[in-house]
Protein backbone atom coordinates (compact mmCIF):
# COMPACT_ATOMS: atom_id res chain seq x y z
CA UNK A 1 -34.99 28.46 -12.85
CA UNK A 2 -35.21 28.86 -8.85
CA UNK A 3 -35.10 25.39 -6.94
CA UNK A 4 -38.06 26.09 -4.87
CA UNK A 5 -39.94 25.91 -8.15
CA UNK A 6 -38.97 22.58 -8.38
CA UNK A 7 -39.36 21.26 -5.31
CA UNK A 8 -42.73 22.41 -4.39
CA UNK A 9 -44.51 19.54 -2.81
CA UNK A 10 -47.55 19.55 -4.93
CA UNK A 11 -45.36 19.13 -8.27
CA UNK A 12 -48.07 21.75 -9.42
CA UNK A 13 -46.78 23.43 -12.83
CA UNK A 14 -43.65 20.90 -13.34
CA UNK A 15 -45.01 19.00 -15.80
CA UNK A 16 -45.35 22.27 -17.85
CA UNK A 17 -41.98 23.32 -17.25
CA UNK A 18 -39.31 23.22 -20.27
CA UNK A 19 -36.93 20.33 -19.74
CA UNK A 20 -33.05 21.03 -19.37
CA UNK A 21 -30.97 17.58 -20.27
CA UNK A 22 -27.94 16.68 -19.23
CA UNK A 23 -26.27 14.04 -21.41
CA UNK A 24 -24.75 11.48 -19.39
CA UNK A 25 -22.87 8.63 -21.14
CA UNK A 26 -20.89 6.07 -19.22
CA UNK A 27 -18.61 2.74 -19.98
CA UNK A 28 -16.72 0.80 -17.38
CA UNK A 29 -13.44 -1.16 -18.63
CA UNK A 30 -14.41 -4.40 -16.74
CA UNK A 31 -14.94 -7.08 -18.92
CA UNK A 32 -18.97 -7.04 -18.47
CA UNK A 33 -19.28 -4.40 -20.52
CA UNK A 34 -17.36 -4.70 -23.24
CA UNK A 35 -19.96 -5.09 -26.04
CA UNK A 36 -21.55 -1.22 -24.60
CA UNK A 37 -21.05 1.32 -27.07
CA UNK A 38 -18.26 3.53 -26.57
CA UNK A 39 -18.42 7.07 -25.00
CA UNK A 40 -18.10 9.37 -28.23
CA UNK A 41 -20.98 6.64 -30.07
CA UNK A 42 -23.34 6.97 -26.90
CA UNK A 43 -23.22 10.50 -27.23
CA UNK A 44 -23.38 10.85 -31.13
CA UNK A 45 -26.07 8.34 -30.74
CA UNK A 46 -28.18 10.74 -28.06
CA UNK A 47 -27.22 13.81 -29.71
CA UNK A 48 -29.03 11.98 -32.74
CA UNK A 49 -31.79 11.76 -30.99
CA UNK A 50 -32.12 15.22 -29.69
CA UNK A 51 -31.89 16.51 -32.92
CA UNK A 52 -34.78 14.83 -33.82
CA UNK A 53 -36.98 15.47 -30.93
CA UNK A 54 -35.98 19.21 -30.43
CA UNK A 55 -34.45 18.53 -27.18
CA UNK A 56 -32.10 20.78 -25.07
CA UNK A 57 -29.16 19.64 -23.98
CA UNK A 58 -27.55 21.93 -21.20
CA UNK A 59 -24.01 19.62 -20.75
CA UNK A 60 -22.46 16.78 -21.41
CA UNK A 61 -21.31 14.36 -18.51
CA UNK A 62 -19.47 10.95 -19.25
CA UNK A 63 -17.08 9.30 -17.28
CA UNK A 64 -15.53 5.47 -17.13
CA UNK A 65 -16.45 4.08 -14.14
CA UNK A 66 -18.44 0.95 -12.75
CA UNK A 67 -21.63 1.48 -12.00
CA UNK A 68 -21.50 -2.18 -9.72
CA UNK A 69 -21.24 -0.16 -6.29
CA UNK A 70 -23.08 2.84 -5.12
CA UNK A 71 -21.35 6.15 -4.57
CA UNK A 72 -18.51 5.72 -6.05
CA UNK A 73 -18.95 7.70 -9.65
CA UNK A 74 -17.50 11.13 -9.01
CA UNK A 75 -19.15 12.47 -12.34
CA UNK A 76 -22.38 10.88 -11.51
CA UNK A 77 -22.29 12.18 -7.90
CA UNK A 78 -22.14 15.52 -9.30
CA UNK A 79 -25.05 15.09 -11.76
CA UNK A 80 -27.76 14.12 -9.36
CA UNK A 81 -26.34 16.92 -6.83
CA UNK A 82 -26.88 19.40 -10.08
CA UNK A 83 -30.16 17.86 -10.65
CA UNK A 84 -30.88 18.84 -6.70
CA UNK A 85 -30.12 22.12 -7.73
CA UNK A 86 -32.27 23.23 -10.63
CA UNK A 87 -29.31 23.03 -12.94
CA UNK A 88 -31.12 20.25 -14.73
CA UNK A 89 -34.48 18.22 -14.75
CA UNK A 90 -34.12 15.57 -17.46
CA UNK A 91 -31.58 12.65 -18.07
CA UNK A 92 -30.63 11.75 -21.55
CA UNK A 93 -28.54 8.99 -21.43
CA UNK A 94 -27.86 5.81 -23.82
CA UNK A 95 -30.05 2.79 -21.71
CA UNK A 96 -30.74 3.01 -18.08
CA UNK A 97 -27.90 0.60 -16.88
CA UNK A 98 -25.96 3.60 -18.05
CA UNK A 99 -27.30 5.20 -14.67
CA UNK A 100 -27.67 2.53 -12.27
CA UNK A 101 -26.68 -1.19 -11.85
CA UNK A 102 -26.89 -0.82 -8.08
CA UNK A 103 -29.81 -0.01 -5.41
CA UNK A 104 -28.36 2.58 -4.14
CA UNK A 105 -27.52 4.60 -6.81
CA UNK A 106 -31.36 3.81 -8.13
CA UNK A 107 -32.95 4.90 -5.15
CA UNK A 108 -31.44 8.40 -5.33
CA UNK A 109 -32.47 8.45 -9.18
CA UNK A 110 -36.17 7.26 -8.14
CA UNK A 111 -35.86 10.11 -5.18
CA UNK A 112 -35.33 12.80 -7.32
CA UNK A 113 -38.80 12.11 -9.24
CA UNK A 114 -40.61 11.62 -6.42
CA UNK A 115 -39.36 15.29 -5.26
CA UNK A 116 -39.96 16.51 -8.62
CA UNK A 117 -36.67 17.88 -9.38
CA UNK A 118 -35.83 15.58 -12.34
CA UNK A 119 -39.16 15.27 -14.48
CA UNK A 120 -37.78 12.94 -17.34
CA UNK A 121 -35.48 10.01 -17.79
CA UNK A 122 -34.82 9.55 -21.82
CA UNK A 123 -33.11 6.33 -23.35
CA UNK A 124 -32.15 5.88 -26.72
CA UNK A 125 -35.39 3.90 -26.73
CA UNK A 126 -38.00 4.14 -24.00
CA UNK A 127 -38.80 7.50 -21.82
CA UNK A 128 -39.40 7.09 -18.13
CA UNK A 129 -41.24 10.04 -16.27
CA UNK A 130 -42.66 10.67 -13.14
CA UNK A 131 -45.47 8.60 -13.38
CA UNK A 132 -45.70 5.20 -11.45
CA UNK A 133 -45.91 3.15 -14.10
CA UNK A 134 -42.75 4.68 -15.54
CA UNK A 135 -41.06 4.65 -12.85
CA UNK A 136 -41.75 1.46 -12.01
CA UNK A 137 -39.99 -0.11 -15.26
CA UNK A 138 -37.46 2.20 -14.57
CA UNK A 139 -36.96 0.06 -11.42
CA UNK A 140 -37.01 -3.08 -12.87
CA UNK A 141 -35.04 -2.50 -15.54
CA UNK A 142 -32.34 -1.07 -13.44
CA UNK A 143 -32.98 -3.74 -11.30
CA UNK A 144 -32.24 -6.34 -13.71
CA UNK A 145 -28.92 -4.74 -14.22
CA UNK A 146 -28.21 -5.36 -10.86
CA UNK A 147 -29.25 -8.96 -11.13
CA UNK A 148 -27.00 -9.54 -14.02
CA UNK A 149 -24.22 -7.98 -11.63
CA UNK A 150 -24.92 -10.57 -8.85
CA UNK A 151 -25.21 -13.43 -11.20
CA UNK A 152 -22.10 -12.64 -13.13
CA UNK A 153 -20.07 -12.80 -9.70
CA UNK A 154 -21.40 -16.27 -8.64
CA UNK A 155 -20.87 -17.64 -12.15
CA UNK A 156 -17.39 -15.98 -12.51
CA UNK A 157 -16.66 -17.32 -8.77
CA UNK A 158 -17.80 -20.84 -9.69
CA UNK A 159 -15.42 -20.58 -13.05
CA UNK A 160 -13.00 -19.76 -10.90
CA UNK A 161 -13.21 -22.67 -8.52
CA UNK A 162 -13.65 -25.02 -11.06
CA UNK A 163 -10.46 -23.54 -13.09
CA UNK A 164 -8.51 -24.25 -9.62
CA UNK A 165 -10.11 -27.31 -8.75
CA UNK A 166 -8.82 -28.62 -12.30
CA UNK A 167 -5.35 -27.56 -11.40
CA UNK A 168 -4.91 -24.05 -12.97
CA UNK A 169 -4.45 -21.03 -10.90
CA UNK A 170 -6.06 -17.98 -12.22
CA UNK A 171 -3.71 -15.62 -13.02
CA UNK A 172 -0.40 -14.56 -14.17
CA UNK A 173 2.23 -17.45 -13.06
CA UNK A 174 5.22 -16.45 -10.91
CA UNK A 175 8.49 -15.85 -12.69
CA UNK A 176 9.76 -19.22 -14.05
CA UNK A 177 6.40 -19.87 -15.95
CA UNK A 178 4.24 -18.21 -18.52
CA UNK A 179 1.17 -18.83 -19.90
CA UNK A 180 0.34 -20.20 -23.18
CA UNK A 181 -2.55 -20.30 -25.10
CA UNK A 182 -2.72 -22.52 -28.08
CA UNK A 183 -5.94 -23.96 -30.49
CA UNK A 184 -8.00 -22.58 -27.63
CA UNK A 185 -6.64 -24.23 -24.64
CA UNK A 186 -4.57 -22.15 -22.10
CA UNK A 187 -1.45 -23.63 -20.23
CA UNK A 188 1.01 -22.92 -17.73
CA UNK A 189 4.50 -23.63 -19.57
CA UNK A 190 8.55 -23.86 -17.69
CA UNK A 191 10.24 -20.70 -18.83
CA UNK A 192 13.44 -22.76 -19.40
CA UNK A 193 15.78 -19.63 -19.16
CA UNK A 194 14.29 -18.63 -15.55
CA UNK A 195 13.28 -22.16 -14.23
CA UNK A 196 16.87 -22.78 -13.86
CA UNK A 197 18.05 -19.81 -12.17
CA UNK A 198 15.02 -20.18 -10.09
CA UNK A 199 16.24 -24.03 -8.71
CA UNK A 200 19.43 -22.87 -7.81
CA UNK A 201 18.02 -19.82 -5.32
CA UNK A 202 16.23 -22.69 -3.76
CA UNK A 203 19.38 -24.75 -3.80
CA UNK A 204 21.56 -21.91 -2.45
CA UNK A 205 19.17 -21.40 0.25
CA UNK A 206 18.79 -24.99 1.21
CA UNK A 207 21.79 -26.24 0.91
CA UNK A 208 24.60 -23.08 1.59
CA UNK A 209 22.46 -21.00 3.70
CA UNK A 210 22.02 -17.84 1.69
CA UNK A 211 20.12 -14.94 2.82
CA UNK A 212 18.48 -12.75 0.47
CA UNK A 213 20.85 -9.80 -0.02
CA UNK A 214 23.01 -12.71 -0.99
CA UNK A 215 20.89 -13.60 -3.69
CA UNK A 216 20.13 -10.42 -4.91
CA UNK A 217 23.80 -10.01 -5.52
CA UNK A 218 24.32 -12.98 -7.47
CA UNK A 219 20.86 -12.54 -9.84
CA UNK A 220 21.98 -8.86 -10.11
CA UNK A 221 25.43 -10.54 -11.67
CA UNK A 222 23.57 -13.33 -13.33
CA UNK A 223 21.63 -10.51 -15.41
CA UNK A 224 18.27 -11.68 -14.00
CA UNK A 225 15.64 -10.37 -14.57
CA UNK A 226 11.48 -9.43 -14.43
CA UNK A 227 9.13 -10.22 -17.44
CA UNK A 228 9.27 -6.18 -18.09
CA UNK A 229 13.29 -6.13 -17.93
CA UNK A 230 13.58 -5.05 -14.17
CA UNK A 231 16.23 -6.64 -12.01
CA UNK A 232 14.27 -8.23 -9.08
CA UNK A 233 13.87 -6.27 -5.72
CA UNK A 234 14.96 -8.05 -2.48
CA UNK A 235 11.34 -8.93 -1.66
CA UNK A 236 10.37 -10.24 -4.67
CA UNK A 237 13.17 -12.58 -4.02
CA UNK A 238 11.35 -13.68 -0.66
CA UNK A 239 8.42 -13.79 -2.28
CA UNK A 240 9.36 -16.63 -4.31
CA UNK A 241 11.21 -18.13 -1.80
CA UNK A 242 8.23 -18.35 -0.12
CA UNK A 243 5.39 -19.51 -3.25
CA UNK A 244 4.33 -23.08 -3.01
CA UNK A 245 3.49 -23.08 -6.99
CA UNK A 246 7.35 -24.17 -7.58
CA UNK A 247 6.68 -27.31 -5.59
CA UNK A 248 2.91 -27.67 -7.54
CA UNK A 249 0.77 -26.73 -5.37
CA UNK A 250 -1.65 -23.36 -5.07
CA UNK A 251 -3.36 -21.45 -2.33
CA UNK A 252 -6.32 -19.40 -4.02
CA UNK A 253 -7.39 -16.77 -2.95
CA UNK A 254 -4.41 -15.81 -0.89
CA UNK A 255 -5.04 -16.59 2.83
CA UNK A 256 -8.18 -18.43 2.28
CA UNK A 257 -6.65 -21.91 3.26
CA UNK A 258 -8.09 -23.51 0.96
CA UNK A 259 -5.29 -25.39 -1.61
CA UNK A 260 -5.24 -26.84 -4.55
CA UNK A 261 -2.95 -29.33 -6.65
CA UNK A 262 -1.53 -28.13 -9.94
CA UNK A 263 -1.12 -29.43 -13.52
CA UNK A 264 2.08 -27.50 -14.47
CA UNK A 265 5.09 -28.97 -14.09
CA UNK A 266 7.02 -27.76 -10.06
CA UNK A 267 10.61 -26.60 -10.48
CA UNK A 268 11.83 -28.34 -6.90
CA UNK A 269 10.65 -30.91 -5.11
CA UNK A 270 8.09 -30.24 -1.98
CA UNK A 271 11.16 -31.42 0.51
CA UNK A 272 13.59 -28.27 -1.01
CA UNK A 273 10.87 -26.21 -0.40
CA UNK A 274 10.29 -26.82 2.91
CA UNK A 275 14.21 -26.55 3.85
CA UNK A 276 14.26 -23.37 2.63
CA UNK A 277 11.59 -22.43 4.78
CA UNK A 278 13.26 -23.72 7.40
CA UNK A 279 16.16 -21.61 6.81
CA UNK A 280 14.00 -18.23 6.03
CA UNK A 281 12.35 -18.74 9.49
CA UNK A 282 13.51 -15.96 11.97
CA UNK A 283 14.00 -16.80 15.52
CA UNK A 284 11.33 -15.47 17.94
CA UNK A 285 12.37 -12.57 19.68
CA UNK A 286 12.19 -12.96 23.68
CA UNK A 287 9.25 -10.89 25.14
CA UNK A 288 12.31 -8.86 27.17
CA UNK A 289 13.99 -7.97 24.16
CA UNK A 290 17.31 -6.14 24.07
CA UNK A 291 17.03 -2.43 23.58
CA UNK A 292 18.37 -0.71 20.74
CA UNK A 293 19.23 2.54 21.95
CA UNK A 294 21.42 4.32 19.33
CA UNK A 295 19.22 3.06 16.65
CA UNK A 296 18.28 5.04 13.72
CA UNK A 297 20.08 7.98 15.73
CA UNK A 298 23.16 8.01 13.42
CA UNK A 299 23.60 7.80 9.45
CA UNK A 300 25.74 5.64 7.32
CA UNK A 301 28.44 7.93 6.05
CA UNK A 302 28.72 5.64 3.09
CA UNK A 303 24.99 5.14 1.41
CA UNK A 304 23.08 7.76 4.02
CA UNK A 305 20.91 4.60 4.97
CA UNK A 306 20.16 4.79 8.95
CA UNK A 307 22.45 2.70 11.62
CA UNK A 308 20.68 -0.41 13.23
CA UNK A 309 21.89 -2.36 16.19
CA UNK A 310 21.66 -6.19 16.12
CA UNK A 311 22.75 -8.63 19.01
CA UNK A 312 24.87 -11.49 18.11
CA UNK A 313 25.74 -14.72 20.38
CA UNK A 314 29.45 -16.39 20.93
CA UNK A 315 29.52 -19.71 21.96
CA UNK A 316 32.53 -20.16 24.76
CA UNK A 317 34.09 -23.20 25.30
CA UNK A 318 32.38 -24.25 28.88
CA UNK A 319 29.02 -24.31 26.26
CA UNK A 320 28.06 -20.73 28.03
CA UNK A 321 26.61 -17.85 25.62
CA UNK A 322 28.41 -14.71 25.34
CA UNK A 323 26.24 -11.65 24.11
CA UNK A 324 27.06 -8.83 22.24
CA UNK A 325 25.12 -5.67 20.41
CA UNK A 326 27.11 -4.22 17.52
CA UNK A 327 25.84 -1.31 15.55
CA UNK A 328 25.70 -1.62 11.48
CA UNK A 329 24.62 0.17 8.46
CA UNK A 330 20.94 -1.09 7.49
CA UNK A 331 21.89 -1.52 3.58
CA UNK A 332 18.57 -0.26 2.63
CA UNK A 333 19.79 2.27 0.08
CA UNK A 334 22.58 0.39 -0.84
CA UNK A 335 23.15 -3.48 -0.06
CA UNK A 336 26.75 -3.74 -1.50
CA UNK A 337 27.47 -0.99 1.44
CA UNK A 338 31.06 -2.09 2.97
CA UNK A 339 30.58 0.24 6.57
CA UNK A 340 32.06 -1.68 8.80
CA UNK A 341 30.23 -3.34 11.88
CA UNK A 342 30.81 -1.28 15.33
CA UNK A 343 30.38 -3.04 19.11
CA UNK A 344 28.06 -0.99 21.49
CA UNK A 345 30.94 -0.41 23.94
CA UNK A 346 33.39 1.16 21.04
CA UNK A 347 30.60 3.55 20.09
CA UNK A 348 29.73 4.96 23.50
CA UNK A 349 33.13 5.82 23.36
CA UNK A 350 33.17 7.61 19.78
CA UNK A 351 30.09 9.78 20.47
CA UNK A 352 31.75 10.57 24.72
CA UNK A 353 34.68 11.69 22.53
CA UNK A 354 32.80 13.82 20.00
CA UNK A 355 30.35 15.25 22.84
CA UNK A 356 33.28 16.88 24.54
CA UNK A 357 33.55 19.18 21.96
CA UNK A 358 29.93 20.21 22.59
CA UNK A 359 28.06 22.54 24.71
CA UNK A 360 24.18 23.39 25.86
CA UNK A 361 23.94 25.40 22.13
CA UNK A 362 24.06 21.84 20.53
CA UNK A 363 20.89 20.62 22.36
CA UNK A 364 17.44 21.16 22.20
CA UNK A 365 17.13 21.05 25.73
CA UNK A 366 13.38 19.61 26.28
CA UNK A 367 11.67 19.72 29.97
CA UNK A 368 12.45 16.07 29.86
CA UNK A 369 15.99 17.01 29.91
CA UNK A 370 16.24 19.42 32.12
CA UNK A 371 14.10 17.27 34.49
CA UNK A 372 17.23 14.63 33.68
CA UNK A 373 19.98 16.96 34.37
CA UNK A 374 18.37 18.62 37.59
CA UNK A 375 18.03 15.05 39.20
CA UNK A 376 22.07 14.21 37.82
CA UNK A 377 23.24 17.26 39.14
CA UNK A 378 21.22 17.14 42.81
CA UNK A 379 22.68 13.18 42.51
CA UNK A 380 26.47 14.52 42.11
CA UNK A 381 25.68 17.17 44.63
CA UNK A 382 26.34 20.07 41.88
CA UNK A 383 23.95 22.77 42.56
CA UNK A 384 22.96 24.35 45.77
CA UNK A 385 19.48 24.13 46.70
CA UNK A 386 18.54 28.00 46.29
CA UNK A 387 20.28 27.63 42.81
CA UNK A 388 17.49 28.49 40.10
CA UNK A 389 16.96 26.81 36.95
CA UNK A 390 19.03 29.90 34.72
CA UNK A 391 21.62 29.15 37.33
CA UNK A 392 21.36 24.93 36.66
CA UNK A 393 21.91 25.52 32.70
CA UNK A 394 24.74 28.21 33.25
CA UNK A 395 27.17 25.85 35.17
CA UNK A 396 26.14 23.15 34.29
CA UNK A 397 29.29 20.68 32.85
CA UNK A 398 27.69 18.99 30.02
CA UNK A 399 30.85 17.02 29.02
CA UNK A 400 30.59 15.26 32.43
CA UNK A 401 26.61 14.79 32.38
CA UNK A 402 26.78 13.33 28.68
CA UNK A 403 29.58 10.85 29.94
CA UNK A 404 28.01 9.55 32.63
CA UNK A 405 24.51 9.47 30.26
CA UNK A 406 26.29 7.05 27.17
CA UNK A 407 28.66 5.15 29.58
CA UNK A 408 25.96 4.39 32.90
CA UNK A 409 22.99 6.57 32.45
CA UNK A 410 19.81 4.80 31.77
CA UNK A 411 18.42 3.96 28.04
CA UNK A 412 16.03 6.94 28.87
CA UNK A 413 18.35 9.65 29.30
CA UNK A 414 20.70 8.18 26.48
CA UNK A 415 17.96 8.35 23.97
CA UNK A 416 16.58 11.84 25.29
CA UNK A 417 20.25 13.53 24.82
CA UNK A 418 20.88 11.69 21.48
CA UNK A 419 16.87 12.69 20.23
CA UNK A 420 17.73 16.15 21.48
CA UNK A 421 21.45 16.97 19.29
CA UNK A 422 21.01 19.02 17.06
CA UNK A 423 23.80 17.71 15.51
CA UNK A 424 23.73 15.05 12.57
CA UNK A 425 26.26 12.21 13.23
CA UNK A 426 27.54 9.79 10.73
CA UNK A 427 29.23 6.52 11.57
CA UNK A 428 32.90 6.42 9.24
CA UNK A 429 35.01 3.38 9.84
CA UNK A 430 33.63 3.02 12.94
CA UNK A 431 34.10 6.78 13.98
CA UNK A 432 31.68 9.36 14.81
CA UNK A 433 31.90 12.38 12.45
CA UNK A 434 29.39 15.22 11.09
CA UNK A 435 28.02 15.50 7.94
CA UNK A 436 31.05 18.33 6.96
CA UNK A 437 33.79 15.75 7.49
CA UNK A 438 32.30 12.83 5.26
């Protein structure tokens, strides 16, 4: 069957034409449509039917999908586009919110008749062609789909508020709780192996200054764990740290500001919690922040996690503040990791040591480097100012320029020659190595 037959703007012929089905059957798992038929019955059921009306079906489409928002059914998306093309011209399917429970989708479907190219909608128990009466209930009754949609969302919205405003969160609880459900009534019960284990994070925090890793150590030893068996991840930890619900009170939705007062019993008291966050809070960076420069640039030889810096203050004794950046492993593969802590001053020294085994082969040498070695050497009076840029890399004595880089170069030039080694360093009791000495 050609397509231009079918789209011919005077539908003459079409309603003569033999009608090629496609069987589309559909059910979403959300919970409004449980009571549908399954798949396999909508299908037996239409096959049924097409037995008994001598109708041909061409294929057989079905997916699980909602049908709420338009454009989103990948299997439904590719039966109108096959409609479109001639493959098909008639729709058996079990009832017509099987097709559409949104405008947009329905204004496609509608489209398509208007153009011709799909001649008959079939249900299990009404047939819809392209006639404007037809189509019309075919509206509506997709229509009302869509109404049922909207109305559902308010009323499940204002169960939800009133659930909330009666002092349950919707939900699964956080560790420490579960819920119950007894003669009909759901509750939030203490999980009285947790709660306990739970009170003395808080308590830790609060009262010895823990930080998470520590925790994490001691749940890890406690045999702690997640409803499904897991040991807890390091920002779950902070995540509790962090929930209101153990002190009894609720935020729903998330973010929304809006807060409610809970029935189930809280596992600390509302003046713990707010310690702790006092503790968790991180002190605001200054706006001229101390660069990092070796950052991420060299591996833990240890775990393989990557090298941070971090700046740490000294109090002296006439109440002035001494600074200093030291250069750590970051722990992220491995939190028990034992690599020692390195100053910034010690390290420059490691890596001017291991660079003077080094020469131009063991760079990448970018224009951005050469640019940085053309202005050291015209600074240090090296080159002679016919000397070409061959000539600048040839005689160039890289031990010297990478000294002066790491020990008073600027953070520029430091970063460009470490970005540019081709090398891999690791940091080993606070010594530079390669990855063929670990």
């Amino acid at each position: 069957m050609e397509e231009s037959t079918l789209t011919l703007p005077n539908k003459i012929g079409v309603a003569n034409q033999p009608l090629a089905y496609c069987l589309y059957a559909r059910k979403s798992t959300e919970s409004d449509e449980r009571q549908a038929l399954s798949i396999d019955s909508q299908i037996n059921e239409m096959k049924g039917l097409a037995k008994i009306n001598n109708l041909e079906i061409v294929d057989i489409y079905k997916e699980s999908h909602s049908a709420k928002d338009s454009g989103l059914r990948p299997i439904y998306n590719k039966l109108l586009m096959d409609i479109h093309r001639g493959k098909f011209n008639g729709i058996l399917t079990w009832a017509p919110d099987r097709l559409s429970r949104n405008a947009g989708d329905l204004g496609i479907l509608v489209d398509l008749m208007d153009q011709g190219k799909l001649q008959e909608v079939r249900t299990f128990s009404q047939t819809f062609t392209n006639n404007p009466n037809e189509k019309f209930l075919l509206m509506i009754l997709c229509s009302q789909a869509k109404l049922e949609n909207d109305n559902r969302g308010i009323n499940v919205k204002r169960g939800i508020r009133a659930k909330c405003e009666m002092g349950w969160r919707p939900g699964m609880p956080p560790l420490g709780y579960y819920n119950r459900a007894f003669n009909g009534v759901r509750d939030i019960m203490v999980d009285p192996e947790r709660a306990k284990v739970i009170k003395e994070m808080f308590l830790r925090v609060a009262n010895h200054g823990h930080s998470g890793r520590t925790l994490k150590i001691w749940l890890d030893k406690e045999g702690f764990t997640t409803r499904a068996g897991r040991k807890v991840t390091l920002s779950q930890i902070y995540i509790m740290l962090k929930n209101s619900f153990y002190y009894g009170e609720f935020e729903y939705p998330t973010e929304s500001g809006t807060w409610y007062k809970g029935l189930h019993k809280p596992l600390i008291t509302k003046t713990l919690y707010d310690k702790v966050q006092k503790e968790l809070e991180v002190p605001q960076r200054s706006k001229s922040g101390k660069e990092f420069v070796f950052k991420e640039m060299i591996k833990c030889a240890s775990c393989g996690a990557s090298v941070l810096g971090e700046e740490k203050y000294r109090k002296l004794k006439n109440n002035g503040i001494r600074k200093h950046i030291y250069y750590h492993c970051s722990r992220s593969r491995d939190h028990t990791c034992k690599e020692k802590y390195i100053s910034e001053e010690d390290l420059i020294k490691q890596l001017v040591i291991f660079m003077k085994g080094l020469n131009l082969k063991h760079f990448q040498i970018t224009e951005r480097m050469k640019s940085y070695i053309a202005e050291y050497q015209r600074v240090t009076n090296i080159i002679l100012r016919q000397q070409n840029a061959e000539n600048l890399f040839r005689d160039i004595d890289l031990k010297a320029y990478a000294k002066y880089v790491l020990e008073d170069g600027p953070n520029r030039e430091k970063k460009e020659l470490m970005k540019n080694l081709k090398i891999k360093l690791y940091l080993k009791n606070k010594t530079i190595i390669t990855k063929s000495q670990i």
